[in-house]
C-alpha atoms as a PDB file:
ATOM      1  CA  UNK A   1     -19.652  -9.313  -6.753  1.00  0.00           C
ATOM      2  CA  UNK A   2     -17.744  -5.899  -8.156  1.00  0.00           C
ATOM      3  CA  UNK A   3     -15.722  -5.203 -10.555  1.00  0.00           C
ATOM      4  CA  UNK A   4     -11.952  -3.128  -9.931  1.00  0.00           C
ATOM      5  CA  UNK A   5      -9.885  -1.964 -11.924  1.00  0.00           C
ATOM      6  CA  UNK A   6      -6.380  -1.848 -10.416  1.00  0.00           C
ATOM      7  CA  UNK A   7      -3.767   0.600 -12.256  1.00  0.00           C
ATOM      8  CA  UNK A   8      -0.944   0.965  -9.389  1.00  0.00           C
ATOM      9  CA  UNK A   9      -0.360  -1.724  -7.071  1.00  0.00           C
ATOM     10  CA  UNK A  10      -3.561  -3.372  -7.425  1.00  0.00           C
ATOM     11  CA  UNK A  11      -2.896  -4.592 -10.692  1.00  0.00           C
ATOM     12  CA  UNK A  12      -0.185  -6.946  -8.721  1.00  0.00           C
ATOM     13  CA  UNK A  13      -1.945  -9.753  -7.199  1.00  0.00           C
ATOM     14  CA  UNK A  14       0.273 -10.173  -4.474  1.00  0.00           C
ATOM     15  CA  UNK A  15      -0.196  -6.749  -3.291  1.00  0.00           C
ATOM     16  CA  UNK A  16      -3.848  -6.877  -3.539  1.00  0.00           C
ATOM     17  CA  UNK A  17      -4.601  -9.791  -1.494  1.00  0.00           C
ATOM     18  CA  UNK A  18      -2.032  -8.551   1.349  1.00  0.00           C
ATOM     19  CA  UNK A  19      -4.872  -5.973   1.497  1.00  0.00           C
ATOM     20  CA  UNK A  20      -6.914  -8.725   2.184  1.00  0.00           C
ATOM     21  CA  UNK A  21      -8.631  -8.845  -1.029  1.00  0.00           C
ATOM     22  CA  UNK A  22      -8.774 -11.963  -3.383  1.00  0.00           C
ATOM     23  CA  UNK A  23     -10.288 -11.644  -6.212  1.00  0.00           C
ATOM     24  CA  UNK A  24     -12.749 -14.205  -8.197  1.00  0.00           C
ATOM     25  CA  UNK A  25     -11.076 -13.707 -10.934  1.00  0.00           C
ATOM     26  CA  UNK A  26      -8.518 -11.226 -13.106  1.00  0.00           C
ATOM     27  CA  UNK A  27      -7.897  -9.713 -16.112  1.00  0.00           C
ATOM     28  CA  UNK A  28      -5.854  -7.663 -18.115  1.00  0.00           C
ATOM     29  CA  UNK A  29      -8.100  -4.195 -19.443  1.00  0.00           C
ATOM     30  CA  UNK A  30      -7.797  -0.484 -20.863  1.00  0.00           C
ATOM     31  CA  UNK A  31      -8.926   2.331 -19.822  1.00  0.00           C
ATOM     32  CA  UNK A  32      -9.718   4.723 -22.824  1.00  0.00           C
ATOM     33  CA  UNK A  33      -9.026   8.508 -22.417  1.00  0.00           C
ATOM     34  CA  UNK A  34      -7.236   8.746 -19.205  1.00  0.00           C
ATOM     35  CA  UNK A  35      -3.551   8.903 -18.247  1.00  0.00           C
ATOM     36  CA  UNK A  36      -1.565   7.418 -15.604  1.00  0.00           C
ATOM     37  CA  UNK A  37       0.099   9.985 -12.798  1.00  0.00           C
ATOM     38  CA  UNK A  38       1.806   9.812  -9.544  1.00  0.00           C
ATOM     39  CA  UNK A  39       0.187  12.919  -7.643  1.00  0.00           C
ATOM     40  CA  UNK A  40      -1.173  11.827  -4.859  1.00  0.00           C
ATOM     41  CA  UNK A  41       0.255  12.788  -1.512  1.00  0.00           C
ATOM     42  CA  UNK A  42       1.154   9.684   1.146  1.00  0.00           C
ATOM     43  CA  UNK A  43       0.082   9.817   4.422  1.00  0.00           C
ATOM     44  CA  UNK A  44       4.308   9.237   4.472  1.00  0.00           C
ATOM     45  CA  UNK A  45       6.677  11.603   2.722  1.00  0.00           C
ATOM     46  CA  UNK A  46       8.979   8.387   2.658  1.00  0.00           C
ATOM     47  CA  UNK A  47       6.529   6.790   0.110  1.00  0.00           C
ATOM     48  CA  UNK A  48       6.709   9.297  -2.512  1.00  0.00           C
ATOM     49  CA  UNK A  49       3.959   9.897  -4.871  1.00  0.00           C
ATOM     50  CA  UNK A  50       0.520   7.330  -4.998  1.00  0.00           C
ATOM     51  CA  UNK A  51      -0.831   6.217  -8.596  1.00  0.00           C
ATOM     52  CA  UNK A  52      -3.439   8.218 -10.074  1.00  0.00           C
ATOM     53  CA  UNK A  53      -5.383   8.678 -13.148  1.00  0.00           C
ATOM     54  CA  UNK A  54      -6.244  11.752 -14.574  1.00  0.00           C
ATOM     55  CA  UNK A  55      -9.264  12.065 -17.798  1.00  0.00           C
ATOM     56  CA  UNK A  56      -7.405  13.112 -20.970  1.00  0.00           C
ATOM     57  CA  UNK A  57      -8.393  15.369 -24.074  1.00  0.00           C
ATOM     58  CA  UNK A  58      -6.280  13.147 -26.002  1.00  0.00           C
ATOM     59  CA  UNK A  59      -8.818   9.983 -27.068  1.00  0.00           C
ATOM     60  CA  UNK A  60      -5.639   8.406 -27.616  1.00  0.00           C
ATOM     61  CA  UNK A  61      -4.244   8.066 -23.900  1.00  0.00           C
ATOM     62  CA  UNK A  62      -5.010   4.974 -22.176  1.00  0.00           C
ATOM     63  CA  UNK A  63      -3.908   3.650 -18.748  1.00  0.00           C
ATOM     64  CA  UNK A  64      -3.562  -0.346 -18.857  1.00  0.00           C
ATOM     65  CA  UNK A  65      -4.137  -2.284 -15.576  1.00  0.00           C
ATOM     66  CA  UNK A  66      -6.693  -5.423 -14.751  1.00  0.00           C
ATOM     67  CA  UNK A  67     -10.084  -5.812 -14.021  1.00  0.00           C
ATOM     68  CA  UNK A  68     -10.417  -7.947 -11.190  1.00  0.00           C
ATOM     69  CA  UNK A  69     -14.073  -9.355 -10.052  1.00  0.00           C
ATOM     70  CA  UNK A  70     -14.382  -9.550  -6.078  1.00  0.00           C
ATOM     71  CA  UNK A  71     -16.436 -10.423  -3.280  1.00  0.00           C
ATOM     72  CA  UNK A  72     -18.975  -7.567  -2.085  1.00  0.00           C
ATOM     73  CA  UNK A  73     -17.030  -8.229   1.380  1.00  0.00           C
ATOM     74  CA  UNK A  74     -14.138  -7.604   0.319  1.00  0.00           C
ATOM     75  CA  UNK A  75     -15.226  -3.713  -0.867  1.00  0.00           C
ATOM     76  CA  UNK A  76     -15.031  -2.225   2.314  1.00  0.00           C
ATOM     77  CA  UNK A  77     -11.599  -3.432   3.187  1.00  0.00           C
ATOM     78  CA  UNK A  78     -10.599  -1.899  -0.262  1.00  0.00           C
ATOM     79  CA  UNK A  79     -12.367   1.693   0.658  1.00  0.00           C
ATOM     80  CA  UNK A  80     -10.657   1.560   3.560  1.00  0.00           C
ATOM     81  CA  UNK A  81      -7.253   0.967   2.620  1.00  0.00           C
ATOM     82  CA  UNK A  82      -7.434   3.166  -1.053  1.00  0.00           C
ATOM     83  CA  UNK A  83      -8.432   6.142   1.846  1.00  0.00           C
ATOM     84  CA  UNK A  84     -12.068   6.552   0.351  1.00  0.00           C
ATOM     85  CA  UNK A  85     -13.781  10.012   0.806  1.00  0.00           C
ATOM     86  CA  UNK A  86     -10.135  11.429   2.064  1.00  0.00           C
ATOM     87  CA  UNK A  87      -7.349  10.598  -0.201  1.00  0.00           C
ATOM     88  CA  UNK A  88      -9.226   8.788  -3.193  1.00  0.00           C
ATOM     89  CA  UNK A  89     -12.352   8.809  -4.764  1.00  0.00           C
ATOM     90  CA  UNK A  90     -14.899   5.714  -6.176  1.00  0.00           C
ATOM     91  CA  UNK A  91     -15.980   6.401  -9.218  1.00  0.00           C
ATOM     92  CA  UNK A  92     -17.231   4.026 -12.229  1.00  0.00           C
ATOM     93  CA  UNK A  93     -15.757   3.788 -15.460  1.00  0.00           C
ATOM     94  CA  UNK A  94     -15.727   1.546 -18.253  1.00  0.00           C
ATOM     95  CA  UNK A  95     -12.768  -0.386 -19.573  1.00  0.00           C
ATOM     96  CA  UNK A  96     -11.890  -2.772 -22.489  1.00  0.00           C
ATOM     97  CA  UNK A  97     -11.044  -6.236 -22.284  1.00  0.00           C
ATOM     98  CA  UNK A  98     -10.678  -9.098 -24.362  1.00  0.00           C
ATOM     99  CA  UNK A  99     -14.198  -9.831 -24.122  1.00  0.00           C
ATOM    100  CA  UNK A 100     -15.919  -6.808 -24.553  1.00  0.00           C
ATOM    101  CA  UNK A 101     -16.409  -3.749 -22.391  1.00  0.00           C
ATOM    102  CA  UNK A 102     -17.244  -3.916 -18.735  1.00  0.00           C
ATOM    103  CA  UNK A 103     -17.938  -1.109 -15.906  1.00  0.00           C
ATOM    104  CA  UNK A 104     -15.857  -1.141 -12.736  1.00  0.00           C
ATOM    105  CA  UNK A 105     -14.979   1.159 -10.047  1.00  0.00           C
ATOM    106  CA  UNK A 106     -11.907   2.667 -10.260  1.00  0.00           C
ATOM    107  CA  UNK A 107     -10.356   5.297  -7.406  1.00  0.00           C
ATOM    108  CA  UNK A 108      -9.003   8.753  -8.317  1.00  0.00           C
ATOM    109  CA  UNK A 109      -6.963  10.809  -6.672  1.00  0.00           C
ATOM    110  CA  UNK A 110      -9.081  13.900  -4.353  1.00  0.00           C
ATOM    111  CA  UNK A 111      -7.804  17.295  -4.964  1.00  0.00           C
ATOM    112  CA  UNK A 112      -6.737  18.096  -1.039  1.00  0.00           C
ATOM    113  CA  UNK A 113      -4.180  15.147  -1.906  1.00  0.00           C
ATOM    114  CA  UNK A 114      -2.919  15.930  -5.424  1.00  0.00           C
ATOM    115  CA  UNK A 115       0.397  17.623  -5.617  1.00  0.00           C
ATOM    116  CA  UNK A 116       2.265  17.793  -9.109  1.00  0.00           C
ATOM    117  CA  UNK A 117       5.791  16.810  -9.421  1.00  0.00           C
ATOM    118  CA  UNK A 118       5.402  13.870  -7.068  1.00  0.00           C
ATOM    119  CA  UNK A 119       7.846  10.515  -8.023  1.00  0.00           C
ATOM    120  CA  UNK A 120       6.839   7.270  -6.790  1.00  0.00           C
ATOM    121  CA  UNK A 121       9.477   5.370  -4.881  1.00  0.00           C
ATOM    122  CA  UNK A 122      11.458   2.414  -6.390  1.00  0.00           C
ATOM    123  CA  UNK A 123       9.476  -0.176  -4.222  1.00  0.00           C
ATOM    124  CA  UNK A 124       6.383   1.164  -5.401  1.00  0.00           C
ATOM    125  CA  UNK A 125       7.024   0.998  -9.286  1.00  0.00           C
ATOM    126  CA  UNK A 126       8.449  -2.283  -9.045  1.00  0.00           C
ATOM    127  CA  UNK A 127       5.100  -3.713  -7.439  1.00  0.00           C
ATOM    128  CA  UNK A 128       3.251  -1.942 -10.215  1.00  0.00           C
ATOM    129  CA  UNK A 129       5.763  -3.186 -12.854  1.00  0.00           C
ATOM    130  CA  UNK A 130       5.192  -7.142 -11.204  1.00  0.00           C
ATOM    131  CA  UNK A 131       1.698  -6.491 -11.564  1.00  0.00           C
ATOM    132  CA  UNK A 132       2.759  -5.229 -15.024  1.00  0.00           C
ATOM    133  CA  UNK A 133       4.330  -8.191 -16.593  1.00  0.00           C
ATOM    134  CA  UNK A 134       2.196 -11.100 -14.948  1.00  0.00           C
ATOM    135  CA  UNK A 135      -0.832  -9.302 -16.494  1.00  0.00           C
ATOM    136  CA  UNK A 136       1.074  -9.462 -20.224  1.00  0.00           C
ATOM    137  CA  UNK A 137       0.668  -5.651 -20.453  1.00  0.00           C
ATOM    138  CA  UNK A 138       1.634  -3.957 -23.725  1.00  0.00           C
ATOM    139  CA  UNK A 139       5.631  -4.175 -24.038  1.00  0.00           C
ATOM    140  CA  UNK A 140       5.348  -0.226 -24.730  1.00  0.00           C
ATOM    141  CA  UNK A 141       3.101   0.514 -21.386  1.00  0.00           C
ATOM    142  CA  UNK A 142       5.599  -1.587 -19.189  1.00  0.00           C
ATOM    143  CA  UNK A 143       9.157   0.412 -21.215  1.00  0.00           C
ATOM    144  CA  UNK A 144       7.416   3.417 -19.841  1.00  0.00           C
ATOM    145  CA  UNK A 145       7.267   2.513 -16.567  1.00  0.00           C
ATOM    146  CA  UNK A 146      10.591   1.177 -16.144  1.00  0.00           C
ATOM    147  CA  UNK A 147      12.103   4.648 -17.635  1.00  0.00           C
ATOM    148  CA  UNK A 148       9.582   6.481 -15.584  1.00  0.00           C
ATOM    149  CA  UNK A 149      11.761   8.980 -12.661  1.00  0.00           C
ATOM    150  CA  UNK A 150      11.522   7.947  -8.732  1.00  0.00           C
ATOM    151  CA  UNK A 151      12.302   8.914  -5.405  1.00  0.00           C
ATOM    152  CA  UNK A 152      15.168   8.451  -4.001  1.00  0.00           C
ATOM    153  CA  UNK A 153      14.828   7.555  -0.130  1.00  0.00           C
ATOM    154  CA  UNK A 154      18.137   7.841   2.274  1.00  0.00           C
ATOM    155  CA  UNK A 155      19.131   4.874   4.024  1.00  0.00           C
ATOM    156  CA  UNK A 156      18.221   5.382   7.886  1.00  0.00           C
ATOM    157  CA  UNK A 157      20.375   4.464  10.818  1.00  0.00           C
ATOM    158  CA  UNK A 158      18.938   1.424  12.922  1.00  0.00           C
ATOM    159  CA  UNK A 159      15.850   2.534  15.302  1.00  0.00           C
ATOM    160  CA  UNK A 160      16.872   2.103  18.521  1.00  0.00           C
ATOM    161  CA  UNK A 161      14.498   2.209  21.923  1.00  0.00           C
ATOM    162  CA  UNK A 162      15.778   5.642  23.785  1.00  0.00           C
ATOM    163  CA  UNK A 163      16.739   5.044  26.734  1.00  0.00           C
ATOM    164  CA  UNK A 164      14.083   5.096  29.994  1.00  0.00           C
ATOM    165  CA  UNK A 165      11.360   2.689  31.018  1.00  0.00           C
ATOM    166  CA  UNK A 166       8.297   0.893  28.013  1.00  0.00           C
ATOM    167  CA  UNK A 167       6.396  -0.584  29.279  1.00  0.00           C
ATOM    168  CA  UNK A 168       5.976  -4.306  27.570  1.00  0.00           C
ATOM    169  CA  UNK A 169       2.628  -5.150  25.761  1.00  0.00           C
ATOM    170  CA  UNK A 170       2.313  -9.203  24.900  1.00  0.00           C
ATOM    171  CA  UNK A 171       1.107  -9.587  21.265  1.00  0.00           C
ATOM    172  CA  UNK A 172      -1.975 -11.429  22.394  1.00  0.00           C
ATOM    173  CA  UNK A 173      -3.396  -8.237  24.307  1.00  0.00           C
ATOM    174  CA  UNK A 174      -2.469  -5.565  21.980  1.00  0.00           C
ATOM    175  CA  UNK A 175      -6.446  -6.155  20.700  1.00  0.00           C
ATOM    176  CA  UNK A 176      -7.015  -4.918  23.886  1.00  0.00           C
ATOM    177  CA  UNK A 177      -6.122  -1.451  22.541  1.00  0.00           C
ATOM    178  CA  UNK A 178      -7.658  -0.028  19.801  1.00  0.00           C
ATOM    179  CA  UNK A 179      -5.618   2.918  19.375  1.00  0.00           C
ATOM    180  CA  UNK A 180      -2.452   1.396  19.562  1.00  0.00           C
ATOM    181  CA  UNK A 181       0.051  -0.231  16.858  1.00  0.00           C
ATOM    182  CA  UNK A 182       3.249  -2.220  16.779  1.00  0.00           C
ATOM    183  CA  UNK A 183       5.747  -2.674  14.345  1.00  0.00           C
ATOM    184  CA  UNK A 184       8.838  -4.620  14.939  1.00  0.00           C
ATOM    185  CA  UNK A 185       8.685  -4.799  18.828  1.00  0.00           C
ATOM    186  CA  UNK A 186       7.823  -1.172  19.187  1.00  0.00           C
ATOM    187  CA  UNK A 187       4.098   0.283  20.074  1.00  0.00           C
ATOM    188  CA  UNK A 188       3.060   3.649  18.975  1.00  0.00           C
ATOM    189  CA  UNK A 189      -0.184   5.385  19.924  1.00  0.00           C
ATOM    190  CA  UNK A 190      -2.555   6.867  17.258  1.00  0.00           C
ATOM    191  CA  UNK A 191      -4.017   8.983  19.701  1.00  0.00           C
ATOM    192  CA  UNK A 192      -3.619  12.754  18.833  1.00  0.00           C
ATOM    193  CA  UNK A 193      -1.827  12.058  15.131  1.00  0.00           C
ATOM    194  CA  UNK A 194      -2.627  14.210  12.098  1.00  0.00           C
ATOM    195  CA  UNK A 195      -6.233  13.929  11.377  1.00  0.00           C
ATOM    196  CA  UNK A 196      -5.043  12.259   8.423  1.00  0.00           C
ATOM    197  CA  UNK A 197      -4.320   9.350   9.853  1.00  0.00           C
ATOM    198  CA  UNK A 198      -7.724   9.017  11.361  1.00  0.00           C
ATOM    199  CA  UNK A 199      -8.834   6.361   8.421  1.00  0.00           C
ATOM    200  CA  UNK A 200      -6.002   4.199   9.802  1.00  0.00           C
ATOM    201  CA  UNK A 201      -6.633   3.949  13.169  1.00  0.00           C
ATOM    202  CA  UNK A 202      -9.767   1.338  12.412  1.00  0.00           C
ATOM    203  CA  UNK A 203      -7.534  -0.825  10.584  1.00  0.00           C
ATOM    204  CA  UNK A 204      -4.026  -0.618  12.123  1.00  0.00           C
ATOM    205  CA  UNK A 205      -5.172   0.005  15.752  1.00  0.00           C
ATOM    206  CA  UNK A 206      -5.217  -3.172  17.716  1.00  0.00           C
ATOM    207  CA  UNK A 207      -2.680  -5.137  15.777  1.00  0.00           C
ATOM    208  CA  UNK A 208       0.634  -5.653  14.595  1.00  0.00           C
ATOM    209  CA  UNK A 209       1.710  -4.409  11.518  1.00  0.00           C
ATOM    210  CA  UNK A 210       5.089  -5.924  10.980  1.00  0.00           C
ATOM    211  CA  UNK A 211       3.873  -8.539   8.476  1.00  0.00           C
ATOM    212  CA  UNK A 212       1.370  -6.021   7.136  1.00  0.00           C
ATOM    213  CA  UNK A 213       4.320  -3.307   5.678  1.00  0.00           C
ATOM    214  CA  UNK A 214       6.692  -6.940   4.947  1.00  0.00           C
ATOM    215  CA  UNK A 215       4.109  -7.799   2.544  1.00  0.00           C
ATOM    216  CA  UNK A 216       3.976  -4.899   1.431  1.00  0.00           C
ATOM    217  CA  UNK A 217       7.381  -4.483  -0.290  1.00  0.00           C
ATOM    218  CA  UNK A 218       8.452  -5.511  -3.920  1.00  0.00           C
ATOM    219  CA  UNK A 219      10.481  -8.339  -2.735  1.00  0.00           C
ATOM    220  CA  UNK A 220       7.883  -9.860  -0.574  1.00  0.00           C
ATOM    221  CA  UNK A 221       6.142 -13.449  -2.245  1.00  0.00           C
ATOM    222  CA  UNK A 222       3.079 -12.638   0.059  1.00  0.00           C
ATOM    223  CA  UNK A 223       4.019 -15.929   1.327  1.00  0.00           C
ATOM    224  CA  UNK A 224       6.305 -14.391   4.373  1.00  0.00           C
ATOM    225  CA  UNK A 225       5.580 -15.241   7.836  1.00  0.00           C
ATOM    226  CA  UNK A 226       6.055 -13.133  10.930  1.00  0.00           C
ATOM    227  CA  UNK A 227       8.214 -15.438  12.105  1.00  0.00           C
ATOM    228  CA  UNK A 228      10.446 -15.328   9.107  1.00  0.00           C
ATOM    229  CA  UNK A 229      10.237 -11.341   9.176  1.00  0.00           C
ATOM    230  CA  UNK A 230      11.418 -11.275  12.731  1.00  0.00           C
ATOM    231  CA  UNK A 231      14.097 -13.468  12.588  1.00  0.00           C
ATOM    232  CA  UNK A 232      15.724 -11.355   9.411  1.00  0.00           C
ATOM    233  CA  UNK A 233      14.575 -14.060   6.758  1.00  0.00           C
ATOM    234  CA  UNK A 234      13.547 -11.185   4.322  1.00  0.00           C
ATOM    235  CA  UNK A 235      15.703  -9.397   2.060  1.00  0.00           C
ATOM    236  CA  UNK A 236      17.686  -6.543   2.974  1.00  0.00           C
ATOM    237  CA  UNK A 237      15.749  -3.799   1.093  1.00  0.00           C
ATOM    238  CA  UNK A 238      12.661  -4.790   3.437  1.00  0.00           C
ATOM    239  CA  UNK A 239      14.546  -4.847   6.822  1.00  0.00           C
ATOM    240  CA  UNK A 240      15.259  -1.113   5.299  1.00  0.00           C
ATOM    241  CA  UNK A 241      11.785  -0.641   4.356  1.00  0.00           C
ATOM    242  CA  UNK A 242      11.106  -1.598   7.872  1.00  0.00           C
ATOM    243  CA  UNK A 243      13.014   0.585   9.429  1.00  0.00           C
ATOM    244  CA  UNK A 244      12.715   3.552   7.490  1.00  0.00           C
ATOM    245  CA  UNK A 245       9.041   2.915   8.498  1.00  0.00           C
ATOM    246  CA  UNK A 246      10.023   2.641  12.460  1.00  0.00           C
ATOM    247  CA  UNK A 247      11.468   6.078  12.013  1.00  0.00           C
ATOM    248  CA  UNK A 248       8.270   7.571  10.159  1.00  0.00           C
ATOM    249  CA  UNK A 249       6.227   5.835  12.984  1.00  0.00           C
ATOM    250  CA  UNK A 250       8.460   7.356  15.635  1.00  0.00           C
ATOM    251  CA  UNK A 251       8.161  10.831  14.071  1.00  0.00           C
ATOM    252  CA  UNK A 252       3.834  10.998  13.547  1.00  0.00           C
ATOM    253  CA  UNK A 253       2.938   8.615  16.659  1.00  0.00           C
ATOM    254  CA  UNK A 254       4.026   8.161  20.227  1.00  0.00           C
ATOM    255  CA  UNK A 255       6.395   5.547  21.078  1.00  0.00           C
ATOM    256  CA  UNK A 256       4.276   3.903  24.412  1.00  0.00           C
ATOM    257  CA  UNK A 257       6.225   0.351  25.020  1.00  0.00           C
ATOM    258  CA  UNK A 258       7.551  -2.250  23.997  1.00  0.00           C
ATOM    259  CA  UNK A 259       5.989  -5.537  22.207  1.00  0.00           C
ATOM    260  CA  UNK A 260       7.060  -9.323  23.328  1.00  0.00           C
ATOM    261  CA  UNK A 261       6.138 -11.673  20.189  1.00  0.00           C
ATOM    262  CA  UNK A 262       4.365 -15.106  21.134  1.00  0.00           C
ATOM    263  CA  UNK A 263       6.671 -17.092  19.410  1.00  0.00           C
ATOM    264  CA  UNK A 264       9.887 -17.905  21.715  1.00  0.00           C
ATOM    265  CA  UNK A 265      12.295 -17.651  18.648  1.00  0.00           C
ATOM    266  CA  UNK A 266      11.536 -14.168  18.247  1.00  0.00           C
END
């Protein structure tokens, strides 16, 4: 087992385990001498700014989150997904709960990523502030990050197909190639991105991320199912969340074909 302490969307449970990590257990905690910061660049400009924490010379900051305890399995998924060795560092720390203090590992932002001035997006503050109020986080640590700033993000026009021949890709053989991706019906190709998005390519090549980013939003229960997603059963600001990330797809990747869905509904 490891300890984690999750400050930004990790502290929300929901979040964590659409990452595919479940914890053994949670708890509220403190970290002593650090301060909570947006600054860290998304592989997306649409996301806006990624939580960070930065070390204080004030003794009295202190960035609340929750320590959760986790499989050893589940660590890799974590580094993979927190960008490990290119966006974030691991580093350990120790942090206060009710029971006494306890080390964890804890990512920080690396400085090829950090750009002041960054605002997270609404989406991504309201996760936090979920993960906020479940944990029964000081009432003056959750006022400040409702009043905290954010992004703004435009509404997008629908993503259409341009015209000419996709070809179609069944869901079931997508596996079949690593280096592509779907998202709602349409596969991109990871093949000659931004190196950046070389840490993704393990994890999103191969599959279908439409339930993935679904889960991913502030209004999702984590209990969504692709069905439901397809068929529109979500909540308005997701199908926009969706789409807005069909356009970001569409601009970094190459649009290849077209994706039929198993399910005859769809």
């Amino acid at each position: 087992m490891f300890n984690y302490f999750g400050y930004g969307s990790n502290l929300n449970l929901t979040s964590l385990k659409a990452k595919g990590v479940i914890p053994i257990k949670s708890e509220k905690a403190i970290l002593k001498g650090w301060k909570l910061d947006f600054n860290v660049k998304h592989w997306f400009d649409h996301e806006g700014g990624m939580g960070n924490i930065i070390e204080s010379s004030n003794s009295r900051d202190c960035v609340e989150g929750v320590l959760h305890t986790c499989p050893d399995e589940h660590l890799h998924s974590l580094d993979l997904l927190e960008a490990y060795g290119i966006g974030y560092d691991r580093i350990v720390v120790e942090v206060t709960t009710q029971s006494g203090s306890e080390k964890a590992w804890v990512y920080t932002g690396l400085p090829p990523y950090l750009k002041n001035g960054l605002l997270p997006t609404r989406r991504y503050l309201n996760i936090i502030l979920k993960g906020a109020m479940a944990a029964s986080l000081s009432d003056p640590y959750i006022e400040k990050l409702k009043n905290h700033p954010v992004l703004e993000i435009p509404t997008l026009p629908k993503f259409e197909f341009p015209e000419g021949y996709f070809p179609v890709f069944k869901e079931e053989d997508l596996k079949n190639f690593p280096k592509f991706t779907s998202l709602c019906g349409a596969v991109f190709s990871l093949e000659n991105s931004r190196i950046e998005f070389e840490p993704i390519i393990p994890i999103f090549g191969g599959k279908d991320l439409t339930l993935f980013h679904a889960k991913r939003h502030d209004s999702s229960t984590g209990e969504e199912t692709l069905e439901e997603v397809l068929n529109g059963k979500i909540s308005s600001s997701a199908k926009n969340y969706l789409n807005t990330y069909l356009h970001a797809y569409d601009k970094e990747f190459k649009l290849v074909g077209k994706l039929i869905y198993s399910n005859e509904k769809t």
